[in-house]
C-alpha atoms as a PDB file:
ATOM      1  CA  UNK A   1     103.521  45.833-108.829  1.00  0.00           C
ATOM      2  CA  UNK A   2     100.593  48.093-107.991  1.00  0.00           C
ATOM      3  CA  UNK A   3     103.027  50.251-105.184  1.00  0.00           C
ATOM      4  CA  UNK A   4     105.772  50.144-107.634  1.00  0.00           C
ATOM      5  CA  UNK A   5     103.636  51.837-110.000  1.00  0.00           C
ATOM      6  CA  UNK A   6     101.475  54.126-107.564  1.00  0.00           C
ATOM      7  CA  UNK A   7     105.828  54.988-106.660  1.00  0.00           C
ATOM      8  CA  UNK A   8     106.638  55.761-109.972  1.00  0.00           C
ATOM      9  CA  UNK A   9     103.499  58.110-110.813  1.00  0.00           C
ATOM     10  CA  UNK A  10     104.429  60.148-107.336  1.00  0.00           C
ATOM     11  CA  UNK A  11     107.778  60.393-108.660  1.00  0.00           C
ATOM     12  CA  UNK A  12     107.003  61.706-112.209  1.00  0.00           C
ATOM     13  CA  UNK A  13     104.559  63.969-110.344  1.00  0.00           C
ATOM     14  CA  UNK A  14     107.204  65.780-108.161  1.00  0.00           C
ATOM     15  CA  UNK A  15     109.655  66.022-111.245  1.00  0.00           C
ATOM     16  CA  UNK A  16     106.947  67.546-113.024  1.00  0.00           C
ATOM     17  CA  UNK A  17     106.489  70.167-110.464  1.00  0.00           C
ATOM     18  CA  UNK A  18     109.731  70.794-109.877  1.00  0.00           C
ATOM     19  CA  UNK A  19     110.460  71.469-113.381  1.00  0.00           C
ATOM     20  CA  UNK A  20     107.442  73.904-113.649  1.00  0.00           C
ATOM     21  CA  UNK A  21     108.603  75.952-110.426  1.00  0.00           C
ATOM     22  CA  UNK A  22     111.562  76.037-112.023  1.00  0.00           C
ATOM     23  CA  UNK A  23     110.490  77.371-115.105  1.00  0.00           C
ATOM     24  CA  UNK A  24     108.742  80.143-113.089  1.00  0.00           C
ATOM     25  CA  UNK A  25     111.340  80.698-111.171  1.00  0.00           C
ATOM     26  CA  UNK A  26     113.803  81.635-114.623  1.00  0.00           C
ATOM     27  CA  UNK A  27     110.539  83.871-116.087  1.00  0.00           C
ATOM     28  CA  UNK A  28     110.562  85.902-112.915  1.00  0.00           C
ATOM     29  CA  UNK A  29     114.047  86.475-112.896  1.00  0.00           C
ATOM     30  CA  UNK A  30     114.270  87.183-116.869  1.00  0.00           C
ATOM     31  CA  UNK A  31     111.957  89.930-116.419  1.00  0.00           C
ATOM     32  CA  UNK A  32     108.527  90.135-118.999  1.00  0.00           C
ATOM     33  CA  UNK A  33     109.806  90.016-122.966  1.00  0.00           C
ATOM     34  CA  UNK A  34     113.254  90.822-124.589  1.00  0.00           C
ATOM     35  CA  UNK A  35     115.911  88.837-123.709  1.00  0.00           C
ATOM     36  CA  UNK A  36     118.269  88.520-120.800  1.00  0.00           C
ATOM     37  CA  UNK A  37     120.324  90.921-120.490  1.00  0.00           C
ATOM     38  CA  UNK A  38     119.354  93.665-121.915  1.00  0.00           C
ATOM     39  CA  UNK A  39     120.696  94.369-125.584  1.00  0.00           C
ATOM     40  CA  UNK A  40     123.802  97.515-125.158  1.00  0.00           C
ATOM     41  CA  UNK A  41     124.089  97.310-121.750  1.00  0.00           C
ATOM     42  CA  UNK A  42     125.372  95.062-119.000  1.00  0.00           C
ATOM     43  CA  UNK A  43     122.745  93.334-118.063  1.00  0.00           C
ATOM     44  CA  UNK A  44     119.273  95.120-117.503  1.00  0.00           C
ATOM     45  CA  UNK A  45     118.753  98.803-116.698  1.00  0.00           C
ATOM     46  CA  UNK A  46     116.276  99.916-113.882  1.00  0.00           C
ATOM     47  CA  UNK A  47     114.374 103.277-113.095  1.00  0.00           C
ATOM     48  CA  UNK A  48     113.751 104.072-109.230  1.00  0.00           C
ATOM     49  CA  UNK A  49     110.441 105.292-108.212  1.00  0.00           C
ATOM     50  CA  UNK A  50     110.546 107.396-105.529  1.00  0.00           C
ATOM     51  CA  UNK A  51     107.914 109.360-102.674  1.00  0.00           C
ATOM     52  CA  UNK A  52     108.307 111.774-100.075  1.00  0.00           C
ATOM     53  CA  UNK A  53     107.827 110.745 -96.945  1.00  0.00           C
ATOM     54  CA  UNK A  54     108.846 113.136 -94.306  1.00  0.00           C
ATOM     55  CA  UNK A  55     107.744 116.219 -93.486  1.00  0.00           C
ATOM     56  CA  UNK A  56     104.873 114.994 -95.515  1.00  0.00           C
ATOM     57  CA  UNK A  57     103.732 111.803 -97.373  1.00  0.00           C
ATOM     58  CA  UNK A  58     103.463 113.241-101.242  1.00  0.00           C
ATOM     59  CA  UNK A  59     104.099 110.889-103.641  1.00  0.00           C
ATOM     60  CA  UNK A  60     104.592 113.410-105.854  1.00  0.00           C
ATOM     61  CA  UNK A  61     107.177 114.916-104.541  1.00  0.00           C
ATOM     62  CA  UNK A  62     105.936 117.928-103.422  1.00  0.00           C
ATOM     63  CA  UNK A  63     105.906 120.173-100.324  1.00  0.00           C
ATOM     64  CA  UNK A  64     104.455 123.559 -99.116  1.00  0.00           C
ATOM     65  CA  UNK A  65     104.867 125.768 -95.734  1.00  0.00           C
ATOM     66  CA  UNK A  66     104.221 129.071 -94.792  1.00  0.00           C
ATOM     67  CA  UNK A  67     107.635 130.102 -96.098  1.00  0.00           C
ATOM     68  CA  UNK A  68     108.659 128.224 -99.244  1.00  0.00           C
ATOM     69  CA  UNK A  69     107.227 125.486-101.861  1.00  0.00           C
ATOM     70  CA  UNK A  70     109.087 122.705-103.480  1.00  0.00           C
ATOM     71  CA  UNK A  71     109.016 120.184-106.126  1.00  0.00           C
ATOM     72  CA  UNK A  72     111.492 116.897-106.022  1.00  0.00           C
ATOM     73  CA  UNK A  73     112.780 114.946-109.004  1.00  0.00           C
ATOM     74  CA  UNK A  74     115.291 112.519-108.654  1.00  0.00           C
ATOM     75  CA  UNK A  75     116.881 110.423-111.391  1.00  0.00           C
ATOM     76  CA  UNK A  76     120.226 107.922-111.382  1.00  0.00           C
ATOM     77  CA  UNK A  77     122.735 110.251-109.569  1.00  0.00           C
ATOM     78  CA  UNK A  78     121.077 113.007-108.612  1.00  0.00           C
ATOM     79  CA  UNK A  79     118.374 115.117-106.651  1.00  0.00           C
ATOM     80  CA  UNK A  80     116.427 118.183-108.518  1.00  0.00           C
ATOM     81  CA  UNK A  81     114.593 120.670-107.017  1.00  0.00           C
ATOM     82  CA  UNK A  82     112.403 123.816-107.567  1.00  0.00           C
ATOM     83  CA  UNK A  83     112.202 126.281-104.320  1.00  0.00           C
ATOM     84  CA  UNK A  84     109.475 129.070-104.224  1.00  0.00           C
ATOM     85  CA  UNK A  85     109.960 131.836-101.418  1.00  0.00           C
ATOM     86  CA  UNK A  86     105.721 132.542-100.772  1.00  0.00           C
ATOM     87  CA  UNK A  87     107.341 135.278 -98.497  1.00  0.00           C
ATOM     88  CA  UNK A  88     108.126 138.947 -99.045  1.00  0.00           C
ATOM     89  CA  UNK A  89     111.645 138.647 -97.571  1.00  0.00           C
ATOM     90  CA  UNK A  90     114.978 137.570 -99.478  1.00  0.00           C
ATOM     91  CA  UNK A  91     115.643 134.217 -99.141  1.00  0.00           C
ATOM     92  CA  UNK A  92     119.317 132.517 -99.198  1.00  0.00           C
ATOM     93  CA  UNK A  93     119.597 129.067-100.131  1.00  0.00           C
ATOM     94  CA  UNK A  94     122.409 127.577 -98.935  1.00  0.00           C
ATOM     95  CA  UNK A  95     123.015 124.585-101.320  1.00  0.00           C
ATOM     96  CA  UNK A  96     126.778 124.550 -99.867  1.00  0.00           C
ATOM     97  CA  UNK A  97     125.824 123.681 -96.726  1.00  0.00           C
ATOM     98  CA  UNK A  98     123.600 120.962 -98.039  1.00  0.00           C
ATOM     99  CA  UNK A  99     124.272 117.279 -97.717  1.00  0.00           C
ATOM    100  CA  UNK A 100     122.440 114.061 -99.059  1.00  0.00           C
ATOM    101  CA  UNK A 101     121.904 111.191 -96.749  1.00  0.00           C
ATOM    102  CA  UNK A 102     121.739 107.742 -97.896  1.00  0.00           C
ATOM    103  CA  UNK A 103     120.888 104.673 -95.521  1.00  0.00           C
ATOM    104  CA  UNK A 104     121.473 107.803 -92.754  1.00  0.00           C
ATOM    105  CA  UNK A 105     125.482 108.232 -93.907  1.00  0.00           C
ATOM    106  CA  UNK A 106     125.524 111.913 -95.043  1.00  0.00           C
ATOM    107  CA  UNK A 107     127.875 113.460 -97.640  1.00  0.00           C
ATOM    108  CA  UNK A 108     128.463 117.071 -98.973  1.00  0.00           C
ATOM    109  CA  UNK A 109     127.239 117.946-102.196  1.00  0.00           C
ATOM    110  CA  UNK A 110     127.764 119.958-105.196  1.00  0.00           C
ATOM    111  CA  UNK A 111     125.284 121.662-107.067  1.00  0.00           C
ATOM    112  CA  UNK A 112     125.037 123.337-111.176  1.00  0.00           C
ATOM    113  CA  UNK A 113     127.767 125.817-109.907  1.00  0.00           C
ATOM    114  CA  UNK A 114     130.332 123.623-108.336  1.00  0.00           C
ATOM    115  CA  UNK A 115     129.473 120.206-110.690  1.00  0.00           C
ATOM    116  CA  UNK A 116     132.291 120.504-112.698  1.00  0.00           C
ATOM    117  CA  UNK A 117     135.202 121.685-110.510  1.00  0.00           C
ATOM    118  CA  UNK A 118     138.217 121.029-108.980  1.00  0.00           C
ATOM    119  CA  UNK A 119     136.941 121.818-105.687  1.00  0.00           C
ATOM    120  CA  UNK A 120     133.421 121.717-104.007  1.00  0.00           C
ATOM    121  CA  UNK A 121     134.261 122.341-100.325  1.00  0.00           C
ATOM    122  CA  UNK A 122     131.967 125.230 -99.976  1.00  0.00           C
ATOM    123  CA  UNK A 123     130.530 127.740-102.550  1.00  0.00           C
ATOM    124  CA  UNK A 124     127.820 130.789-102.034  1.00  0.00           C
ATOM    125  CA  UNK A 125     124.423 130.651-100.913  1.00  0.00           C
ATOM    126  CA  UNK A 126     122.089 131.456-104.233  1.00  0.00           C
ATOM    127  CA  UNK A 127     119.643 134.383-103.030  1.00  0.00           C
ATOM    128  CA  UNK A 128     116.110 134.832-104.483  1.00  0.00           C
ATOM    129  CA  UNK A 129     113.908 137.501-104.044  1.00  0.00           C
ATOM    130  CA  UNK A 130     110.265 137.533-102.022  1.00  0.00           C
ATOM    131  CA  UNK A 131     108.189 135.708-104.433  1.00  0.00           C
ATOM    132  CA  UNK A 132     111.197 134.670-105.909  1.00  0.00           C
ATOM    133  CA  UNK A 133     112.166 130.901-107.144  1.00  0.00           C
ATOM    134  CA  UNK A 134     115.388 128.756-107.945  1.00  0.00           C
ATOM    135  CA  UNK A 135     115.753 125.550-109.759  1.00  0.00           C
ATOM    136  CA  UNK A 136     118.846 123.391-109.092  1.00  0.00           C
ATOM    137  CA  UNK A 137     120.257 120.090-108.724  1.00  0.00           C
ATOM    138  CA  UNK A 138     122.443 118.423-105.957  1.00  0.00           C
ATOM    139  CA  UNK A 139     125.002 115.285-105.998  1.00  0.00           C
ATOM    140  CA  UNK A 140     126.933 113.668-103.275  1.00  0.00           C
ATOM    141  CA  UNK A 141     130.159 115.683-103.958  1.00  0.00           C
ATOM    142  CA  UNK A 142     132.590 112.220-104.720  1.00  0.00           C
ATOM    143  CA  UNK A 143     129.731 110.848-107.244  1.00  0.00           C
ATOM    144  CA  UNK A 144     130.961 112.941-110.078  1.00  0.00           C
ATOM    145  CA  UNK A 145     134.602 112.893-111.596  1.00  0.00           C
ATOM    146  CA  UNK A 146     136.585 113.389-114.903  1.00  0.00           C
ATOM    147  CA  UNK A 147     138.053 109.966-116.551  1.00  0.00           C
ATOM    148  CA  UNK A 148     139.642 109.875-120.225  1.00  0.00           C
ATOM    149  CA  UNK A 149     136.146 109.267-121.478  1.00  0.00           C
ATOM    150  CA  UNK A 150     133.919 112.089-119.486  1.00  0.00           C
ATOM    151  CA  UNK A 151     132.577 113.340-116.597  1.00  0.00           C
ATOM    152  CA  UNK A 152     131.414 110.030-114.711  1.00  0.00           C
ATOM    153  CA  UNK A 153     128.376 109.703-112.716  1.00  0.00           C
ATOM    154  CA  UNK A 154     127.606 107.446-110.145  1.00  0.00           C
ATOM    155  CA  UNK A 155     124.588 106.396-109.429  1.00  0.00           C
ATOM    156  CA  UNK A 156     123.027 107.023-106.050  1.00  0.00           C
ATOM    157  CA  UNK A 157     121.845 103.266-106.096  1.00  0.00           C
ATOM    158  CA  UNK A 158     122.279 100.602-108.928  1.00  0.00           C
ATOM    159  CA  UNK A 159     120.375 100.768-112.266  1.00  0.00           C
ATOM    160  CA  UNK A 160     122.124  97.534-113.623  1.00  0.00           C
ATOM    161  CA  UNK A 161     122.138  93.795-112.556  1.00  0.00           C
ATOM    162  CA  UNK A 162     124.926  93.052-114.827  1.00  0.00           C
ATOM    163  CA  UNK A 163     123.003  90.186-116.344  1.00  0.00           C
ATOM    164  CA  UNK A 164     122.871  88.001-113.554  1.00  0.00           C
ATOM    165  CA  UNK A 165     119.821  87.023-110.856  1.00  0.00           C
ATOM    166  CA  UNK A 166     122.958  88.393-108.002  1.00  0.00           C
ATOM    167  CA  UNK A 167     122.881  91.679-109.361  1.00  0.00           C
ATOM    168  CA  UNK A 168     119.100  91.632-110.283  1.00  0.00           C
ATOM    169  CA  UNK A 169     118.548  91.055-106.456  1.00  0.00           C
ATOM    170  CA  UNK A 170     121.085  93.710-105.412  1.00  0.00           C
ATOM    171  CA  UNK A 171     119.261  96.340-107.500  1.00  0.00           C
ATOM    172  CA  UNK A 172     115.467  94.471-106.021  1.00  0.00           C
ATOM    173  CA  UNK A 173     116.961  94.405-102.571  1.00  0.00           C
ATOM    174  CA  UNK A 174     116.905  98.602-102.636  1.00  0.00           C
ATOM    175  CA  UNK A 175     112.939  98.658-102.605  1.00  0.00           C
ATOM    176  CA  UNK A 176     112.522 100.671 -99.407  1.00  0.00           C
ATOM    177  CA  UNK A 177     115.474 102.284 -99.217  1.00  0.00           C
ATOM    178  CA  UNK A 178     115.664 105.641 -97.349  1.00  0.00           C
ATOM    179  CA  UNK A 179     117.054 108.664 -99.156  1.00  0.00           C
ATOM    180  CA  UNK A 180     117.621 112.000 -97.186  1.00  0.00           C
ATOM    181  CA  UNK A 181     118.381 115.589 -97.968  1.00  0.00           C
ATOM    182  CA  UNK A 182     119.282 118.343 -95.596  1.00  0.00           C
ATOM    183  CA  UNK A 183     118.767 121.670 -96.724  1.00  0.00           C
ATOM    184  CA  UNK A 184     119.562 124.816 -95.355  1.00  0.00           C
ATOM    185  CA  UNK A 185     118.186 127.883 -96.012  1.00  0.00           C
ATOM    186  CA  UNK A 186     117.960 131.839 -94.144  1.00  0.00           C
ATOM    187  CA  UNK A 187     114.385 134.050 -94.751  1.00  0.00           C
ATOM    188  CA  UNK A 188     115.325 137.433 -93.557  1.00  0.00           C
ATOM    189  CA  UNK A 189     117.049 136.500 -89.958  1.00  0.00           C
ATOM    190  CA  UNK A 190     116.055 133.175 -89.666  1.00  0.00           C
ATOM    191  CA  UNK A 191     117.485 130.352 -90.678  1.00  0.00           C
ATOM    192  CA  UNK A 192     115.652 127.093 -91.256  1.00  0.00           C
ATOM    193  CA  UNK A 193     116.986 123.992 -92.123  1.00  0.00           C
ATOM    194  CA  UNK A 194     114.824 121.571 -93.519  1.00  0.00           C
ATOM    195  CA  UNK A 195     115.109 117.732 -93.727  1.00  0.00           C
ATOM    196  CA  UNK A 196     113.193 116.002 -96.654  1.00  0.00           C
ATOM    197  CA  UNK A 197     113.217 111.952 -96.155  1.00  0.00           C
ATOM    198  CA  UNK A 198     112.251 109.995 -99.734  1.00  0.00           C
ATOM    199  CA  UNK A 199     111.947 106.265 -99.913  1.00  0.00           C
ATOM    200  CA  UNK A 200     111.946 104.282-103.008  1.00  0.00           C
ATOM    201  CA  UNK A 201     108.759 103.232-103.404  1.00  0.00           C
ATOM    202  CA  UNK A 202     108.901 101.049-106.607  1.00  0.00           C
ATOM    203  CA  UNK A 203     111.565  99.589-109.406  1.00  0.00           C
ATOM    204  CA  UNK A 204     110.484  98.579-113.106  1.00  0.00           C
ATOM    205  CA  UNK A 205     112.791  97.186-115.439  1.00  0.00           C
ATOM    206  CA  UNK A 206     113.135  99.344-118.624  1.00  0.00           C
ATOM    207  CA  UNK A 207     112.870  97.457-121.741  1.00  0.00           C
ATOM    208  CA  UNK A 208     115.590  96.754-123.956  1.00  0.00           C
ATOM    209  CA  UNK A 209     114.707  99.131-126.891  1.00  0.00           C
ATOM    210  CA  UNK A 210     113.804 101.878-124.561  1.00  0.00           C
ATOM    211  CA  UNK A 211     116.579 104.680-124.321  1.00  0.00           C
ATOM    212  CA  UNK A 212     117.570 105.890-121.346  1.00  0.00           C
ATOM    213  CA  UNK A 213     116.162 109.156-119.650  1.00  0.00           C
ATOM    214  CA  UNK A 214     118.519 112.254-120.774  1.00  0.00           C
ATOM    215  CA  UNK A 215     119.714 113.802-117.124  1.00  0.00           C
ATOM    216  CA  UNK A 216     119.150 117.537-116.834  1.00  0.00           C
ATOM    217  CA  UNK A 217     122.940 118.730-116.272  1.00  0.00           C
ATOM    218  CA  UNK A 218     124.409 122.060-117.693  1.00  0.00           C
ATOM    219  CA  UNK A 219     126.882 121.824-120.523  1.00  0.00           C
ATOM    220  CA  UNK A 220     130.453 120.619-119.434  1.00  0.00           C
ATOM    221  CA  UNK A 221     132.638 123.034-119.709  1.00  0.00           C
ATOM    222  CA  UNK A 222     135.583 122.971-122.725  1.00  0.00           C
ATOM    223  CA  UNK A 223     139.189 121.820-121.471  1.00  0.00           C
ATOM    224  CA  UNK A 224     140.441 124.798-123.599  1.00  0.00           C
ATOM    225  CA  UNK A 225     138.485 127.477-122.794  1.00  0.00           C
ATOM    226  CA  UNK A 226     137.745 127.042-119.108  1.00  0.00           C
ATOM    227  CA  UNK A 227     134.404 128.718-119.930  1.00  0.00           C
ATOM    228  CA  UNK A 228     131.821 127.140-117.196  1.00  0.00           C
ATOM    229  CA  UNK A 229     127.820 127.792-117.605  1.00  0.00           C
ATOM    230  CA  UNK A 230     126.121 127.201-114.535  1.00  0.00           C
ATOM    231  CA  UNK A 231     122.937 127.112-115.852  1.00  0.00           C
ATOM    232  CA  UNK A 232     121.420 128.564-112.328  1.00  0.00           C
ATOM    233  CA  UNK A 233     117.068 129.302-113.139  1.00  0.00           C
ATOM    234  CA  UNK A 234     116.284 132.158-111.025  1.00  0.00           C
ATOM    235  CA  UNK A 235     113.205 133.707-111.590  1.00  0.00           C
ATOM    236  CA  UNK A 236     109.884 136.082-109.896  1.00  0.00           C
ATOM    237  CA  UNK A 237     106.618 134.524-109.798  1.00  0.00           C
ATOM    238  CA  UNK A 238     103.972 135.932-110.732  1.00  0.00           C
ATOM    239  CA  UNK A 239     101.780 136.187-107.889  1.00  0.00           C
ATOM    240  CA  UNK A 240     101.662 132.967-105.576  1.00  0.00           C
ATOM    241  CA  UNK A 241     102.351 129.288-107.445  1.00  0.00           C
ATOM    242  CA  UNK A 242     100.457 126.663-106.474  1.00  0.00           C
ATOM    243  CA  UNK A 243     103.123 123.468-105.884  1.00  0.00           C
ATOM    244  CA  UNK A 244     101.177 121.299-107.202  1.00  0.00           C
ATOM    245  CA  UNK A 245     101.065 122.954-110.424  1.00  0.00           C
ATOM    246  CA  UNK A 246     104.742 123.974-110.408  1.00  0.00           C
ATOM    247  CA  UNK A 247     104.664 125.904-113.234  1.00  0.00           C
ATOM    248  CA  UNK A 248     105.696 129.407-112.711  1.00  0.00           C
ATOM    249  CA  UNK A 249     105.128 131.900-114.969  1.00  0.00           C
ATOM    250  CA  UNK A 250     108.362 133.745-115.771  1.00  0.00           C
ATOM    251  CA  UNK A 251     111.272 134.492-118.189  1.00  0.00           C
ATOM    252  CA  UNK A 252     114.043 131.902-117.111  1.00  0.00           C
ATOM    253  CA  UNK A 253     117.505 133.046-117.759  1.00  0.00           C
ATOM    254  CA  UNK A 254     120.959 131.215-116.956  1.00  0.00           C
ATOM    255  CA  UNK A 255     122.195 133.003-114.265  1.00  0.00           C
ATOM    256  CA  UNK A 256     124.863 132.697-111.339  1.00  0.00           C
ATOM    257  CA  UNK A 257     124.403 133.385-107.562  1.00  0.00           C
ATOM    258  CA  UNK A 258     123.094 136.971-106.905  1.00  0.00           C
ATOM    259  CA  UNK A 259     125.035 138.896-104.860  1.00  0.00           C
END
């Protein structure tokens, strides 16, 4: 009687356990408060935290050489960028020739001045002065496209798990992932081009009630007018910007590629 009893207690033990790994097991998975998923969207949405890593380690996204400064930002879709020429000598940026590399598969990109047309095989290189700077964004080329309801985006990796612990670990399974951008530019009569390597560094779940993070895009054009606003920022600093300030003093105006 005693063993059968000693048995029983073991056996209520491991149930016990098991129930309470289980329980921690369905807390991780659900994420800290609201409910699961997310209310108004398919499941939960996620926000990608991201750090340079090659030329330099910055993890804010930030880089400096004797010829230009830049500043990264990179949300769902797409990569964002401020370039400051510190020389004296026009600078062409060739954002055609540009391409975005993800797990080391590169693809051609458009930019503000291609994002909304037909065809993005190629456009001009946007030229800057000495001292000059240029803010613009790039997006692997097939990512963006017209359907009955909009232009579409797609992300460059997932920001929903679709409500189940699958998709939560397909979105958890990018933490590390390598990112790449390959971007050309000419100072005078050289040409340089430069290859920036960004990992993602971190993922949080957003919560439920928290909208999501308006993406910096110019205005779509109208279907009836055909009227496109490329909403190019080309500006002159004043005197040298430090890049990790990036804040330039200087009118900003709309503008397309200088010729």
């Amino acid at each position: 009687m005693r063993n059968m009893g000693t048995s029983i207690m073991q056996r209520m033990k491991r149930v016990t356990i098991s129930v309470i790994l289980f329980s921690f097991w369905i807390q991780l998975f659900a994420g800290c408060g609201g409910s699961y998923p997310a209310r108004g969207v398919e499941g939960k949405k996620y926000s990608y935290i991201y750090q340079l890593t090659d030329p330099i380690i910055s993890p804010k996204m930030e880089f400096k050489d004797s010829q230009i400064s830049v500043t990264f930002s990179i949300d769902d879709a797409a990569i964002s960028y401020t370039v400051l020429n510190l020389t004296t000598k026009p600078l062409a940026l060739d954002a055609g020739g540009a391409m975005i590399g993800i797990d080391s598969i590169f693809v051609p990109v458009r930019n503000r001045l291609s994002l909304y047309s037909d065809s993005a095989k190629g456009f001009a290189p946007l030229l800057l002065p000495g001292r000059g700077y240029i803010e613009d964004m790039l997006i692997p080329r097939d990512n963006i496209y017209w359907m009955e309801e909009g232009w579409i985006e797609k992300d460059l990796f997932s920001t929903l798990d679709s409500g189940t612990v699958s998709g939560r670990k397909n979105v958890t399974k990018n933490i590390g992932k390598k990112l790449e951008l390959l971007l050309p530019l000419k100072i005078g009569d050289k040409r340089t081009e430069y290859l920036f390597k960004f990992k993602v560094a971190a993922i949080k779940v957003l919560p439920p009630d928290k909208p999501f993070a308006e993406k910096q895009r110019p205005p779509a054009p109208s279907l009836f007018s055909g009227n496109i606003n490329p909403w190019i920022t080309v500006g002159v600093a004043a005197g040298i910007a430090l890049v990790s300030g990036a804040i330039i003093v200087s009118e900003k105006k709309p503008v397309g590629p200088l010729n």
